[in-house]
C-alpha atoms as a PDB file:
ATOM      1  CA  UNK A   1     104.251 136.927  54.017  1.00  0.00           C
ATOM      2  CA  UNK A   2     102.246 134.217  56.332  1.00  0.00           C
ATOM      3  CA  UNK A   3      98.998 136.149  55.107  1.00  0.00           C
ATOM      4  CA  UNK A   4      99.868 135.485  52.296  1.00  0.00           C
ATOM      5  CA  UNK A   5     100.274 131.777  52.200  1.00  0.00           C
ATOM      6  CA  UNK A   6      97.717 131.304  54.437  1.00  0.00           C
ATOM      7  CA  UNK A   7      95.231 132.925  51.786  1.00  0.00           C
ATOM      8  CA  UNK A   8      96.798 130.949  49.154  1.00  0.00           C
ATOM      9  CA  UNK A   9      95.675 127.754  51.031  1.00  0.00           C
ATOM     10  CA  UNK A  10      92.693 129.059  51.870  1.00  0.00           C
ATOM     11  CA  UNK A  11      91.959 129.951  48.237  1.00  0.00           C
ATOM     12  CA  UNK A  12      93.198 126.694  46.836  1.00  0.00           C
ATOM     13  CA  UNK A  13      90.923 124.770  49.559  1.00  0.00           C
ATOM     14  CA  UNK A  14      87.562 126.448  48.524  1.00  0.00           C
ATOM     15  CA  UNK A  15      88.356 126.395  44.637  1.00  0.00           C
ATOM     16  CA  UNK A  16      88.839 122.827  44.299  1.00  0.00           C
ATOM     17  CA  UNK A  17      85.437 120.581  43.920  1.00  0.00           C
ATOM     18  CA  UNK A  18      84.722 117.443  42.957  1.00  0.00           C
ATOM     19  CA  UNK A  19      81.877 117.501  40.905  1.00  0.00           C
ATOM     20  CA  UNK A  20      81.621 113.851  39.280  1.00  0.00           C
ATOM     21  CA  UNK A  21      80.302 115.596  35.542  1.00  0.00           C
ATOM     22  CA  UNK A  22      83.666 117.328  35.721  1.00  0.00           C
ATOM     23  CA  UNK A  23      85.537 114.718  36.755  1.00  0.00           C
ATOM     24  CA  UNK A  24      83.950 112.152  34.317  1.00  0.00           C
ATOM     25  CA  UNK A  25      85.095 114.308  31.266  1.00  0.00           C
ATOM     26  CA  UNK A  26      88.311 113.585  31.777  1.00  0.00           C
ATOM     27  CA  UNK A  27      88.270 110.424  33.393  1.00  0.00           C
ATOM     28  CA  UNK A  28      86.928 107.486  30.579  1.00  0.00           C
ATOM     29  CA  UNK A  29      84.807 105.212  32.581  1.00  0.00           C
ATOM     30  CA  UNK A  30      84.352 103.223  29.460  1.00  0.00           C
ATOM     31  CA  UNK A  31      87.957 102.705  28.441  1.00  0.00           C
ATOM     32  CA  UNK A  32      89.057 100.638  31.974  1.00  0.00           C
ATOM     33  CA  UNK A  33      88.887  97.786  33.180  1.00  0.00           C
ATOM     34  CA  UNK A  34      87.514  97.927  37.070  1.00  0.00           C
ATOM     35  CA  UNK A  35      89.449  94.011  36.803  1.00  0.00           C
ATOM     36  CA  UNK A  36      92.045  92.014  34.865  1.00  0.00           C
ATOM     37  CA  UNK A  37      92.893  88.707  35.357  1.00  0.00           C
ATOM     38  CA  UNK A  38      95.993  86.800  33.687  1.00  0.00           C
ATOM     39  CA  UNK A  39      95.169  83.127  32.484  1.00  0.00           C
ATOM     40  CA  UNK A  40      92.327  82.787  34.340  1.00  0.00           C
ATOM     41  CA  UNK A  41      90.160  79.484  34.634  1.00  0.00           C
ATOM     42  CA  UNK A  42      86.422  79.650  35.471  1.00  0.00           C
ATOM     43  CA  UNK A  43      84.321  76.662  36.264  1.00  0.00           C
ATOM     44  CA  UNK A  44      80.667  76.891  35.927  1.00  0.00           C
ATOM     45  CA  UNK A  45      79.091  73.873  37.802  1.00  0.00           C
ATOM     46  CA  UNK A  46      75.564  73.146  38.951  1.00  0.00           C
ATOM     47  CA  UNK A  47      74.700  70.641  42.288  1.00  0.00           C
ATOM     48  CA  UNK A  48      78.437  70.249  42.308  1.00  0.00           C
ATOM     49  CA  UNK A  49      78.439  68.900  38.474  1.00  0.00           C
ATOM     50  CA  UNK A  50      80.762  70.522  35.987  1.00  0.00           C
ATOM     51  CA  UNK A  51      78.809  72.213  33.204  1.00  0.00           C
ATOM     52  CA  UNK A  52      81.322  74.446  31.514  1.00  0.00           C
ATOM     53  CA  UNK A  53      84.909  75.134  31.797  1.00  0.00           C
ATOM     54  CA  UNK A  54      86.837  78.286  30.428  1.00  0.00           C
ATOM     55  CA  UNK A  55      90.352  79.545  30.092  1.00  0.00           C
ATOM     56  CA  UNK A  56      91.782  82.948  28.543  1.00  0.00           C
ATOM     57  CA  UNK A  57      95.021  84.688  28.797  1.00  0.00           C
ATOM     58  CA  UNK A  58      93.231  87.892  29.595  1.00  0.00           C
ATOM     59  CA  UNK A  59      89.907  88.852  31.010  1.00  0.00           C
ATOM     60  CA  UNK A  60      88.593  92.063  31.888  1.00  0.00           C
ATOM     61  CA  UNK A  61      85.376  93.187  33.729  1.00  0.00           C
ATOM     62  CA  UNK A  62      84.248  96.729  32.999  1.00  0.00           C
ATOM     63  CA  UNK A  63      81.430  96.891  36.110  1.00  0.00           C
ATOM     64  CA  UNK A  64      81.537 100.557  35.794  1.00  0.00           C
ATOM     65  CA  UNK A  65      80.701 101.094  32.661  1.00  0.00           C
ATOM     66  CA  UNK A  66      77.884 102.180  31.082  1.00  0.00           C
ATOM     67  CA  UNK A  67      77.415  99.078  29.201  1.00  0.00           C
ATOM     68  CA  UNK A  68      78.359  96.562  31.637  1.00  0.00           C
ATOM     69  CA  UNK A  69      81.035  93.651  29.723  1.00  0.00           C
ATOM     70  CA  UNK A  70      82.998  90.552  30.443  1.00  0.00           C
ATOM     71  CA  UNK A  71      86.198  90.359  27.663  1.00  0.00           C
ATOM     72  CA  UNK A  72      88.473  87.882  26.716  1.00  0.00           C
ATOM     73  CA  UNK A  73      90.283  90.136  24.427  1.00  0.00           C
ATOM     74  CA  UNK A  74      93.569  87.531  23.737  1.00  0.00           C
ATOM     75  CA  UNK A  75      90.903  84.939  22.922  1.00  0.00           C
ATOM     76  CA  UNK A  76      89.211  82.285  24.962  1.00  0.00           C
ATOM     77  CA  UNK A  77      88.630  78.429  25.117  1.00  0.00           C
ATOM     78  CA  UNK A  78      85.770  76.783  26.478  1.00  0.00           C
ATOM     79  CA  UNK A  79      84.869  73.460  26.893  1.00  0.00           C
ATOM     80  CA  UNK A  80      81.296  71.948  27.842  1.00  0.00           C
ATOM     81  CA  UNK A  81      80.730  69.332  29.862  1.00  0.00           C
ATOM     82  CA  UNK A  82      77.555  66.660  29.949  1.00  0.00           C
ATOM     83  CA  UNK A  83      76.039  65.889  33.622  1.00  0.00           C
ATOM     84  CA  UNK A  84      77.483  62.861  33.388  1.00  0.00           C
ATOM     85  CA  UNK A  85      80.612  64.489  33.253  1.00  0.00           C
ATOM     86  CA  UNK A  86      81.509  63.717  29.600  1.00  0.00           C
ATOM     87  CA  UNK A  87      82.775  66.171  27.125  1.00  0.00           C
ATOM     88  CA  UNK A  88      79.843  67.505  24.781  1.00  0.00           C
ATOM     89  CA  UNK A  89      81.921  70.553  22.725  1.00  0.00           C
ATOM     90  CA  UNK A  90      84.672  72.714  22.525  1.00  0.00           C
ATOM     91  CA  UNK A  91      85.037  76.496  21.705  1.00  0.00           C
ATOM     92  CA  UNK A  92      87.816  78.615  20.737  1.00  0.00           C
ATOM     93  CA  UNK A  93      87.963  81.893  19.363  1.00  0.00           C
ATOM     94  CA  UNK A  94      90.255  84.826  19.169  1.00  0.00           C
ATOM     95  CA  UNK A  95      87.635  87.279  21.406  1.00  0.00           C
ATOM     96  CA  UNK A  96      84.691  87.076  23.194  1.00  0.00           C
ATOM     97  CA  UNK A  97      82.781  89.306  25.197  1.00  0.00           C
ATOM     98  CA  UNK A  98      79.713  88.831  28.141  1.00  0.00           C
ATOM     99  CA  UNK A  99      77.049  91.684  27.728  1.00  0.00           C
ATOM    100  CA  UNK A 100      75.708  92.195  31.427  1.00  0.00           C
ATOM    101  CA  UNK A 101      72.277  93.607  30.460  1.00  0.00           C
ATOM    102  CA  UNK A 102      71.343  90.985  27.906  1.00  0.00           C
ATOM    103  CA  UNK A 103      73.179  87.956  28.997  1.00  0.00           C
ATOM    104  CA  UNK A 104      74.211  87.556  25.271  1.00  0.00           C
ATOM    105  CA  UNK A 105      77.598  86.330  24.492  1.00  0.00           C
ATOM    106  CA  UNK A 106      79.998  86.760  21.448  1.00  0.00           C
ATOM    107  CA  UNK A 107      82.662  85.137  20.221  1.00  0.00           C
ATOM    108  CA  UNK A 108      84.648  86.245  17.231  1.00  0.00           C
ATOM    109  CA  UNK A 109      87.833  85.619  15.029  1.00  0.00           C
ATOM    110  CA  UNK A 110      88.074  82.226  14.134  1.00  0.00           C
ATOM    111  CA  UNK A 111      85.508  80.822  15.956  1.00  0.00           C
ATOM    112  CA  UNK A 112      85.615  77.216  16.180  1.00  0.00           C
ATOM    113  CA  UNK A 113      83.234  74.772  17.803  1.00  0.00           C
ATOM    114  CA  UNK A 114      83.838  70.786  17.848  1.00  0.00           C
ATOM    115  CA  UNK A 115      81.438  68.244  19.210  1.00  0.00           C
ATOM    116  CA  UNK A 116      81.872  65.043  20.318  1.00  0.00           C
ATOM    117  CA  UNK A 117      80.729  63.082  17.650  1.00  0.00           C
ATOM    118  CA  UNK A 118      83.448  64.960  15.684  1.00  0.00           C
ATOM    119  CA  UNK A 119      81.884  67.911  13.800  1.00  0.00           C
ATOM    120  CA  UNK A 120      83.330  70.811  13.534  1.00  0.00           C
ATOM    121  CA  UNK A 121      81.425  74.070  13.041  1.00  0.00           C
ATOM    122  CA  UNK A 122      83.652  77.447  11.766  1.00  0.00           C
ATOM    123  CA  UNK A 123      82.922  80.738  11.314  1.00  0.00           C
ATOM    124  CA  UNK A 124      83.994  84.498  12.203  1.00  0.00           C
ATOM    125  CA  UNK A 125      81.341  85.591  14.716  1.00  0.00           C
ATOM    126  CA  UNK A 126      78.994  83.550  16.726  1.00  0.00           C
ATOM    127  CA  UNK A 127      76.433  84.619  19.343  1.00  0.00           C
ATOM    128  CA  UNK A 128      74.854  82.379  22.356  1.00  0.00           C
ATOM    129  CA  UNK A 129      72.150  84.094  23.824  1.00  0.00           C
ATOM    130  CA  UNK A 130      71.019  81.666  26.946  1.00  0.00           C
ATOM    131  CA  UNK A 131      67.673  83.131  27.627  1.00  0.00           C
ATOM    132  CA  UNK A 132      66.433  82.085  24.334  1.00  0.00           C
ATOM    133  CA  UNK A 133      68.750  78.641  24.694  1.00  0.00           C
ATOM    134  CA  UNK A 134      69.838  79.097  20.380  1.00  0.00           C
ATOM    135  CA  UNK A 135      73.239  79.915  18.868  1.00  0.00           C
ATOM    136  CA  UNK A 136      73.314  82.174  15.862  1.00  0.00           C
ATOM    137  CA  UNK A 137      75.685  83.606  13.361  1.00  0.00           C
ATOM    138  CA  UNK A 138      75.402  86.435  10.621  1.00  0.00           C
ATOM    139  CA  UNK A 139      78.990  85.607   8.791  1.00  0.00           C
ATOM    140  CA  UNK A 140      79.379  82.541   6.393  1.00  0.00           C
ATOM    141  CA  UNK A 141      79.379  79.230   8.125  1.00  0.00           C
ATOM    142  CA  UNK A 142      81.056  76.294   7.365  1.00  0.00           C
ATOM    143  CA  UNK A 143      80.022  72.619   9.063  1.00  0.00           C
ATOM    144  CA  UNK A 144      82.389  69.945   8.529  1.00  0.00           C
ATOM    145  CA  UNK A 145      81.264  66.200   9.543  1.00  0.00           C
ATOM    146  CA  UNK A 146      83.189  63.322  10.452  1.00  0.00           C
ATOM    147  CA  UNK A 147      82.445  61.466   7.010  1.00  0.00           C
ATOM    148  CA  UNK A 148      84.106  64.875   5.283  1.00  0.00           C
ATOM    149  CA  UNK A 149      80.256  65.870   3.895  1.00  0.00           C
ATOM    150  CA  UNK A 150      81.056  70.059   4.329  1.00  0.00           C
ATOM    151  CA  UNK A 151      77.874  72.285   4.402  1.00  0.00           C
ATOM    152  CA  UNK A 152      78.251  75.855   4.534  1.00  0.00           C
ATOM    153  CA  UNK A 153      75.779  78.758   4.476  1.00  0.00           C
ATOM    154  CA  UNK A 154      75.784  82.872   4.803  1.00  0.00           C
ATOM    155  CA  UNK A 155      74.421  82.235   8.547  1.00  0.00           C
ATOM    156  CA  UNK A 156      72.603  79.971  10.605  1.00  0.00           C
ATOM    157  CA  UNK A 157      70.307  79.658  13.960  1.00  0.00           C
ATOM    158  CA  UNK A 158      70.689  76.553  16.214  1.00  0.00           C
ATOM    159  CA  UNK A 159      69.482  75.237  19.761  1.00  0.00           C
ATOM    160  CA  UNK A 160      72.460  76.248  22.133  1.00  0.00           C
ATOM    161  CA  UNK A 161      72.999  72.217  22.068  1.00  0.00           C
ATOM    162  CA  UNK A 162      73.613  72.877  17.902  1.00  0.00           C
ATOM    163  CA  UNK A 163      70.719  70.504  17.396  1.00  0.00           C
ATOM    164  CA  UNK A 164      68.179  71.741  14.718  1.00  0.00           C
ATOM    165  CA  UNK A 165      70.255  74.005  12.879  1.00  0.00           C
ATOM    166  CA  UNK A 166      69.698  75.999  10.132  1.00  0.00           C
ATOM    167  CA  UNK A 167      71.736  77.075   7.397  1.00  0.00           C
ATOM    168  CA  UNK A 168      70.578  80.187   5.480  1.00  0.00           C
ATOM    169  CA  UNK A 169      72.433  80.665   1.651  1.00  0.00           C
ATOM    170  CA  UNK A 170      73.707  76.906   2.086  1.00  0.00           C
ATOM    171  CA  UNK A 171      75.631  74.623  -0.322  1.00  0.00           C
ATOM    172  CA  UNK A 172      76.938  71.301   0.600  1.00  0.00           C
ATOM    173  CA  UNK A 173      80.200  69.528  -0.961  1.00  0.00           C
ATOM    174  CA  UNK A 174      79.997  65.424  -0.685  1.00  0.00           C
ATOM    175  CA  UNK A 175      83.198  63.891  -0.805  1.00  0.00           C
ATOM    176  CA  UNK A 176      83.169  60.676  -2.226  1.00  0.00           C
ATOM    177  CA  UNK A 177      85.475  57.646  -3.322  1.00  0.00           C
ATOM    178  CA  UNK A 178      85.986  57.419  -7.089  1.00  0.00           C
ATOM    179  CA  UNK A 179      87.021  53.007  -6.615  1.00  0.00           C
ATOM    180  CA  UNK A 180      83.321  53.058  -4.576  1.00  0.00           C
ATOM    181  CA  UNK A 181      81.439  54.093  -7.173  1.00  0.00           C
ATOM    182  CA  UNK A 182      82.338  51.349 -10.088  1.00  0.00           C
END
């Protein structure tokens, strides 16, 4: 009977391997998170200056992945700072997501961004790719400015400051006071 058993372990100890192609079939690198954070709150500062702020319920880092991500699946706000420490913009949306490799970011589901001087841009995607400093969208746009003048467009390309922005398949709608014009 100990022969037995003893072969059986013996058996069971030179069967088992752990080749990673194996393995990886039935583990999904792709599907987990290597970390999750709950409300988290980054600050992004250069020489000790505030640059960016940014809160999300959820955030998960997939560093083992094949395609390398930062999420904010539960939605994210962000707000960005001038270096004099004054508030330039804010950004909300209901997702957004880092891509490692290309540095580009995207932002989608109600995707919001407010300036200081009170416009408001809107749309349902929006991408901020820092290497080429611009901020671009494929979905309609709609820009709202303080006087109420509303311009909207199928997309649009902007400096990542939303200075010299485009609107491509635009219309505008000029609100205007009915007593001001007799």
């Amino acid at each position: 009977m100990k022969n037995i058993l003893l072969l059986s372990v013996i058996f069971v100890f030179f069967s088992c391997s752990n080749d990673m192609e194996v393995v990886d079939k039935f583990i999904d690198t792709e599907a987990e998170p290597d970390y999750i954070v709950k409300n988290v709150v980054m600050l992004y500062t250069d020489s000790a200056r505030l640059l960016t702020k940014m809160s999300a319920p959820l955030f998960k880092q997939y560093t083992s992945a094949k395609e390398q991500r930062d999420e904010c699946p539960e939605g994210i706000h962000v707000w960005f700072y001038e270096k004099t420490g004054e508030l330039k913009a804010e950004l909300t949306a209901n997702w957004a997501k880092k891509d490692v490799a290309s540095g580009l970011y995207e932002a989608r589901g109600n995707v919001v961004v407010i300036n200081n001087e009170g416009r408001k841009l809107e749309t349902e995607q929006l991408f901020w790719d820092p290497k080429k400093e611009n901020v671009y969208s494929e979905k309609y746009t709609k820009i709202t400015n303080p006087d109420g003048k509303v311009t909207s467009g199928n997309s649009f390309i902007a400096r990542q400051d939303f200075t010299d922005m485009k609107l491509f398949g635009g219309r505008a709608i000029i609100l205007y006071d009915e007593e001001e014009k007799n």
